[in-house]
N, C-alpha and C. Protein backbone atom coordinates (compact mmCIF):
# COMPACT_ATOMS: atom_id res chain seq x y z
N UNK A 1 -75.70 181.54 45.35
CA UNK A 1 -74.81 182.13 46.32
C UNK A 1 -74.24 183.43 45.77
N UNK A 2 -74.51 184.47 46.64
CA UNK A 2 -73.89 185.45 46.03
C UNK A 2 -72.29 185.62 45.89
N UNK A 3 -71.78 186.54 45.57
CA UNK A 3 -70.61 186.56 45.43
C UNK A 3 -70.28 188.04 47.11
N UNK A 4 -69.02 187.64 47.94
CA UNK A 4 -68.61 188.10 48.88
C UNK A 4 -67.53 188.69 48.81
N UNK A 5 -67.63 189.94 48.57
CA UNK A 5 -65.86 190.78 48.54
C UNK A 5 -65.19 190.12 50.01
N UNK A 6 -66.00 190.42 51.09
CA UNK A 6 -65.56 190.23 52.36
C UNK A 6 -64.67 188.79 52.63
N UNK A 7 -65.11 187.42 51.45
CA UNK A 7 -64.65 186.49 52.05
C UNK A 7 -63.35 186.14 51.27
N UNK A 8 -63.46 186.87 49.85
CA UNK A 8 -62.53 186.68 49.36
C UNK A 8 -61.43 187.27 49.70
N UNK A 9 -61.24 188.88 50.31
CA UNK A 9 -60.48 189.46 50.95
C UNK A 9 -59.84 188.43 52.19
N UNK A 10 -60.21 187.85 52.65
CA UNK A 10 -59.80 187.38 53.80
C UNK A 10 -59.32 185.86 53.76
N UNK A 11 -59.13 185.39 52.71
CA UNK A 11 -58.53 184.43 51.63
C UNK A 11 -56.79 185.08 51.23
N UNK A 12 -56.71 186.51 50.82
CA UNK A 12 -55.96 186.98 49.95
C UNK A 12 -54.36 187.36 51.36
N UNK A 13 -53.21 186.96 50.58
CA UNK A 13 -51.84 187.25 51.16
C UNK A 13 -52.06 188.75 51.66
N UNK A 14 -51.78 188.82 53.09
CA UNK A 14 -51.85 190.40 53.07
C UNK A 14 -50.58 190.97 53.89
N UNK A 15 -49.54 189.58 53.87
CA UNK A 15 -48.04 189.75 54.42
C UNK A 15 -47.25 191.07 53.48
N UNK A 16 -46.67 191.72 54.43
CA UNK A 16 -46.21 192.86 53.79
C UNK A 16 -44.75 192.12 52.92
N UNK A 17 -44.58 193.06 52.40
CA UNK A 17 -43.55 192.95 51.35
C UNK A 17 -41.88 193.03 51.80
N UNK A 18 -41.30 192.37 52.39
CA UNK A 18 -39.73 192.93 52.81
C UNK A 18 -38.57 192.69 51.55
N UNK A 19 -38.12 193.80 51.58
CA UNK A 19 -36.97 193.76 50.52
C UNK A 19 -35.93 194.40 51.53
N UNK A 20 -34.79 194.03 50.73
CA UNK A 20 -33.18 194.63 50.93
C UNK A 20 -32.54 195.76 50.30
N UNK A 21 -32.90 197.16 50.91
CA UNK A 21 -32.21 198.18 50.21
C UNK A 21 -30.67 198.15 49.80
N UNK A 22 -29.87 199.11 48.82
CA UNK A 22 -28.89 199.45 48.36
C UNK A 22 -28.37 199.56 49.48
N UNK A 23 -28.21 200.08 50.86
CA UNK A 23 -27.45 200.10 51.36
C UNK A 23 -27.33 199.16 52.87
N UNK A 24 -27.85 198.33 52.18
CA UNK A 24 -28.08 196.82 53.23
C UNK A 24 -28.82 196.24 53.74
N UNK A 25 -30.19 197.69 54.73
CA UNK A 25 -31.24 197.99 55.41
C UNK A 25 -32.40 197.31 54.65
N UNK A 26 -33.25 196.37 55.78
CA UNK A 26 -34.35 195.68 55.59
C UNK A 26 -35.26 196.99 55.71
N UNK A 27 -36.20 196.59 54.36
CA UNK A 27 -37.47 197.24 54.49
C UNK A 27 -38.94 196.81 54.17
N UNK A 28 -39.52 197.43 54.35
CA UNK A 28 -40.89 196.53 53.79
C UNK A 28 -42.33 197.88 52.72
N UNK A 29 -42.64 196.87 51.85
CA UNK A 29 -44.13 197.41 51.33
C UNK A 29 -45.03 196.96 51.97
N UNK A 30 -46.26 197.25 52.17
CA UNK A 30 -48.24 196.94 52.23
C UNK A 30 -47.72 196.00 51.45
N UNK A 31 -48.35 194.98 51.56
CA UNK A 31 -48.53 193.66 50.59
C UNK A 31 -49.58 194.27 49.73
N UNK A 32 -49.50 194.39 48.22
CA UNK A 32 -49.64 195.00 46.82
C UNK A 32 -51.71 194.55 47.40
N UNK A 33 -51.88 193.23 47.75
CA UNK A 33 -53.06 193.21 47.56
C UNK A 33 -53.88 193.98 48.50
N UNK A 34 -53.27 195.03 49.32
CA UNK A 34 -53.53 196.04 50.64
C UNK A 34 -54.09 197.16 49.74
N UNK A 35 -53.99 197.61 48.33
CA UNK A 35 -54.13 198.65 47.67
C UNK A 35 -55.76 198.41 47.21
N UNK A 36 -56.20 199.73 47.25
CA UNK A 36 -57.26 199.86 46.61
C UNK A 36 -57.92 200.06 45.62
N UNK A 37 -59.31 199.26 45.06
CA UNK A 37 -59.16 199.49 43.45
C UNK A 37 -58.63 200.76 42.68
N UNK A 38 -59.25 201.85 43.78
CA UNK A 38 -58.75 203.35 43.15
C UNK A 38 -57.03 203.49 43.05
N UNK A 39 -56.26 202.67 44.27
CA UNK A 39 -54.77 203.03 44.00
C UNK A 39 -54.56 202.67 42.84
N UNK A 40 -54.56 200.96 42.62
CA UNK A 40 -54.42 200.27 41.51
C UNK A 40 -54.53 200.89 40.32
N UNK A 41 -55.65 201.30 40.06
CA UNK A 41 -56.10 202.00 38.65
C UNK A 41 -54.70 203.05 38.85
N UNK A 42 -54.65 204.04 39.53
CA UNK A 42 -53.31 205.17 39.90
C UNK A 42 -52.12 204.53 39.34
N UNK A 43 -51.71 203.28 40.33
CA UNK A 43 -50.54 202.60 40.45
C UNK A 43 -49.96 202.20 38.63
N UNK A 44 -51.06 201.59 38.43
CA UNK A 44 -50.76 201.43 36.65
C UNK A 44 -50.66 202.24 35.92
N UNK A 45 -51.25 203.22 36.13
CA UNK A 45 -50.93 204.42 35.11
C UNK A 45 -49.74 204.99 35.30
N UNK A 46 -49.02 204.98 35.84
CA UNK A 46 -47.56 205.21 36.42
C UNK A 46 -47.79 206.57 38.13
N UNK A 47 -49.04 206.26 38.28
CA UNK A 47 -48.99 207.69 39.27
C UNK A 47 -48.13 207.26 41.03
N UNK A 48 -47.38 207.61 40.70
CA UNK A 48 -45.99 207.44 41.90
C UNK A 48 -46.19 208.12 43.18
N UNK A 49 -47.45 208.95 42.98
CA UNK A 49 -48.17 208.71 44.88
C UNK A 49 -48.96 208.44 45.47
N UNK A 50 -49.23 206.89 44.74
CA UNK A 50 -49.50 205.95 45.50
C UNK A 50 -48.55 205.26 46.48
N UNK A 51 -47.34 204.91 46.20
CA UNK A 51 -46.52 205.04 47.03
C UNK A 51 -46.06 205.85 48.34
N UNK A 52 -46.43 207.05 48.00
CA UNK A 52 -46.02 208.11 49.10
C UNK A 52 -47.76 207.90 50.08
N UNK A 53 -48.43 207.17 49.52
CA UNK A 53 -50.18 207.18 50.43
C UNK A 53 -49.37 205.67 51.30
N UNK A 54 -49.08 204.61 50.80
CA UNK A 54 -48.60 203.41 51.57
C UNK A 54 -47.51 203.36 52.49
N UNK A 55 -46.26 203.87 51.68
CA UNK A 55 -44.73 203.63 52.65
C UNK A 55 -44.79 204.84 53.59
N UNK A 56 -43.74 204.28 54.13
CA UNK A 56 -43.02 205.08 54.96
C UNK A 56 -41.95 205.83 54.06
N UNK A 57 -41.57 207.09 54.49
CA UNK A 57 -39.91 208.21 54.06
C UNK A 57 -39.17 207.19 53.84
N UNK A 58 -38.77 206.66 54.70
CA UNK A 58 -38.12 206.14 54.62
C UNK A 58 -37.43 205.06 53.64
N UNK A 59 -39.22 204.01 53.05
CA UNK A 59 -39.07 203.22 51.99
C UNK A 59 -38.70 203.82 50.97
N UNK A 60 -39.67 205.16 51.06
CA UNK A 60 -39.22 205.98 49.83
C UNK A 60 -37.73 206.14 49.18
N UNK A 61 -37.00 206.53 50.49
CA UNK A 61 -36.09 206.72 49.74
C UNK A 61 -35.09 205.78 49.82
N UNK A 62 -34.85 204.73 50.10
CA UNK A 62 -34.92 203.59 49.76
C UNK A 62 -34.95 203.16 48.19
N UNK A 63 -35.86 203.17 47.65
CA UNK A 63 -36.25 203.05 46.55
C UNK A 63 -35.85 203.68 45.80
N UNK A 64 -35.60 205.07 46.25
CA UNK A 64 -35.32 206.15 44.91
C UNK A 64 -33.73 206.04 44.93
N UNK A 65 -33.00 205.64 45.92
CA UNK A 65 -31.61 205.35 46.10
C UNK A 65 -31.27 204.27 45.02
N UNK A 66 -32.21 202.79 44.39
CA UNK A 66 -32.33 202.12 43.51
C UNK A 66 -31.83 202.40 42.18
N UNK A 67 -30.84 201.58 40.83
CA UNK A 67 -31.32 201.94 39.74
C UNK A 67 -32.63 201.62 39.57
N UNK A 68 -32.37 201.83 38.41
CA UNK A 68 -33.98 201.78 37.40
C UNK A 68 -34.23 200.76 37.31
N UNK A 69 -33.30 199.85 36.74
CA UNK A 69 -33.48 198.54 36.39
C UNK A 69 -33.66 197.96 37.61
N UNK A 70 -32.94 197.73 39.15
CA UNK A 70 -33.51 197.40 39.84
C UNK A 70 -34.91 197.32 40.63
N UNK A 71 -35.18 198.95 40.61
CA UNK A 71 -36.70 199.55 40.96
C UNK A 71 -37.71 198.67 40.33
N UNK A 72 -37.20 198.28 38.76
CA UNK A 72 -38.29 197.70 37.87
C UNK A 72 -38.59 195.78 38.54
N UNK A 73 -37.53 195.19 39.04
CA UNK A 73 -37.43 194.41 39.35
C UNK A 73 -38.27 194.09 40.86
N UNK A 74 -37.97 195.01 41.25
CA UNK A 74 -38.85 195.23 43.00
C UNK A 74 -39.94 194.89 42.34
N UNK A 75 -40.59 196.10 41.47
CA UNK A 75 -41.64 196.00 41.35
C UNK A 75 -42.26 194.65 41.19
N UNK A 76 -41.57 194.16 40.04
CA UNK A 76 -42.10 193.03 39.89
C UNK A 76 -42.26 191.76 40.76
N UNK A 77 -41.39 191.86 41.71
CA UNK A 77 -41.27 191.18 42.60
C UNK A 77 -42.19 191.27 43.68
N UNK A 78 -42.74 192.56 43.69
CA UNK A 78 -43.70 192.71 44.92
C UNK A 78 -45.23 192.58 44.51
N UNK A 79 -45.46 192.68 43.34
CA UNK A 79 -46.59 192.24 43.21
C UNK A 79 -46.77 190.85 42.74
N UNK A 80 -45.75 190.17 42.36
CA UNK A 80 -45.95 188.38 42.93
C UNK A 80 -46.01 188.15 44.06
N UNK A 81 -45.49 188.83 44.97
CA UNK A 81 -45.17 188.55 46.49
C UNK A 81 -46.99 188.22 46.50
N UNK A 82 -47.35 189.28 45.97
CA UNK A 82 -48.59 189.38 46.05
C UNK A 82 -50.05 188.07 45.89
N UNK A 83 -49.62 187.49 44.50
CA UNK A 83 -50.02 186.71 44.56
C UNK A 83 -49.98 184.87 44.71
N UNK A 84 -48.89 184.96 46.10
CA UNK A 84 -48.40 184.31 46.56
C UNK A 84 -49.58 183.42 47.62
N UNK A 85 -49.51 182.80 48.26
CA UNK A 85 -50.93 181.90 48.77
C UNK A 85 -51.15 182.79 50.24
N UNK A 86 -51.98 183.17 50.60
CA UNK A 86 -52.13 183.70 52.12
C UNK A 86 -52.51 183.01 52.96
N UNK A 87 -53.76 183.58 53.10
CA UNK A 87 -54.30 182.26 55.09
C UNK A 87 -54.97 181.09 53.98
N UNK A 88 -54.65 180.00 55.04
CA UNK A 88 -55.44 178.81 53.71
C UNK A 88 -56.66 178.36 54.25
N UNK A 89 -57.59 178.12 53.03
CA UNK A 89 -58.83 177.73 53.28
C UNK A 89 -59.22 176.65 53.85
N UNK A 90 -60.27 176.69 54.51
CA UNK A 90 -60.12 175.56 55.77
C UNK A 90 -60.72 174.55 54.96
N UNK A 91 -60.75 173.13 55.13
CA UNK A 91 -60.92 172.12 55.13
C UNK A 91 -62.30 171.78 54.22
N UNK A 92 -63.16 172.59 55.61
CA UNK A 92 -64.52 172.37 55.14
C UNK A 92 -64.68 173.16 53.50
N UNK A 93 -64.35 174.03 53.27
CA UNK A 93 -64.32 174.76 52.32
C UNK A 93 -63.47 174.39 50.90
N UNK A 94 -62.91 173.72 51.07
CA UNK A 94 -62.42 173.00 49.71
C UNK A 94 -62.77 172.16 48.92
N UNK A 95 -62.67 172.38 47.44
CA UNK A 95 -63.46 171.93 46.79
C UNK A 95 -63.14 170.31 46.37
N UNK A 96 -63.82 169.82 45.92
CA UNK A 96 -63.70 168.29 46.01
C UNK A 96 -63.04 168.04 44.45
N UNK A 97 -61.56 166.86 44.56
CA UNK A 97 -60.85 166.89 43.27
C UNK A 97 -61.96 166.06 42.25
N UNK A 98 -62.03 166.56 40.95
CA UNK A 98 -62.68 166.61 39.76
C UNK A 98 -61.63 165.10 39.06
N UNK A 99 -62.64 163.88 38.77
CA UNK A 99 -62.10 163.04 38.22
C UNK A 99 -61.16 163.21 37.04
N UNK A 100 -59.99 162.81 36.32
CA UNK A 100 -59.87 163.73 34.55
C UNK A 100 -60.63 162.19 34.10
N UNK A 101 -60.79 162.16 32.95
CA UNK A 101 -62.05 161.38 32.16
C UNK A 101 -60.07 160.20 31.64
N UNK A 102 -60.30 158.68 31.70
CA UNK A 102 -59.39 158.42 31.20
C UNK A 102 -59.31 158.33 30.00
N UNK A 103 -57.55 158.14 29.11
CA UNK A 103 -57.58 158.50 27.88
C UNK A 103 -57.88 156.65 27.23
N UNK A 104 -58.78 156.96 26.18
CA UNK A 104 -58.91 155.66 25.30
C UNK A 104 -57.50 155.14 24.46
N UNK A 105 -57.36 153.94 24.73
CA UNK A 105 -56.33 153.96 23.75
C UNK A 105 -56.86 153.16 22.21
C-alpha cells in the first residue's frame, strides 16, 4: 500500500486556533497543521512572515500588543492545538487492539 498525503491530510485537526487577546477580543490562527512544508521550514527559523501570509491585521496586532513571554506561550499553545485529535477515523479503518504477551511470574 502506498503511502497517501491526501488521506492523511484529511485525518489531521484543521480547527482554527482561537485565543484571547490583551485587550479581551477573541481571535483566531489557521490551525498550525494548515501551514505548508515551505512555511514550516520559514516558521522555525524564526521568519515572522509567515504569519503576515496566514492572519489577518488584525491578529497581527493582537499579538504584537502581547509580552514576550506571553507570545512564547501562544505559540506553544497553538501548535498543540495542533496536534490535538481532528475528524476521527471511521470504524472500518481502525486498527485491531494488539494482545500485550502476559507477564510470567
Amino acid at each position: 500500500m502506498a503511502f497517501d498525503a491526501r488521506k492523511i491530510a484529511a485525518k489531521q485537526n484543521t480547527d482554527p486556533f482561537p485565543f484571547t487577546g490583551m485587550d479581551g477580543e477573541e481571535y483566531e490562527l489557521p490551525n498550525i497543521n494548515t501551514l505548508t512544508g515551505e512555511q514550516g521550514k520559514r516558521f522555525r527559523t524564526g521568519d515572522e512572515s509567515v504569519l503576515e501570509e496566514i492572519a489577518d491585521d488584525d491578529v497581527l496586532d493582537a499579538i504584537d500588543e502581547m509580552p514576550l513571554g506571553v507570545q512564547s506561550e501562544l505559540s506553544r499553545a497553538w501548535v498543540m492545538h495542533g496536534g490535538t485529535p481532528g475528524k476521527a477515523a471511521s470504524r472500518s479503518s481502525a486498527r485491531p487492539r494488539r494482545r500485550k504477551p502476559s507477564r510470567s511470574t
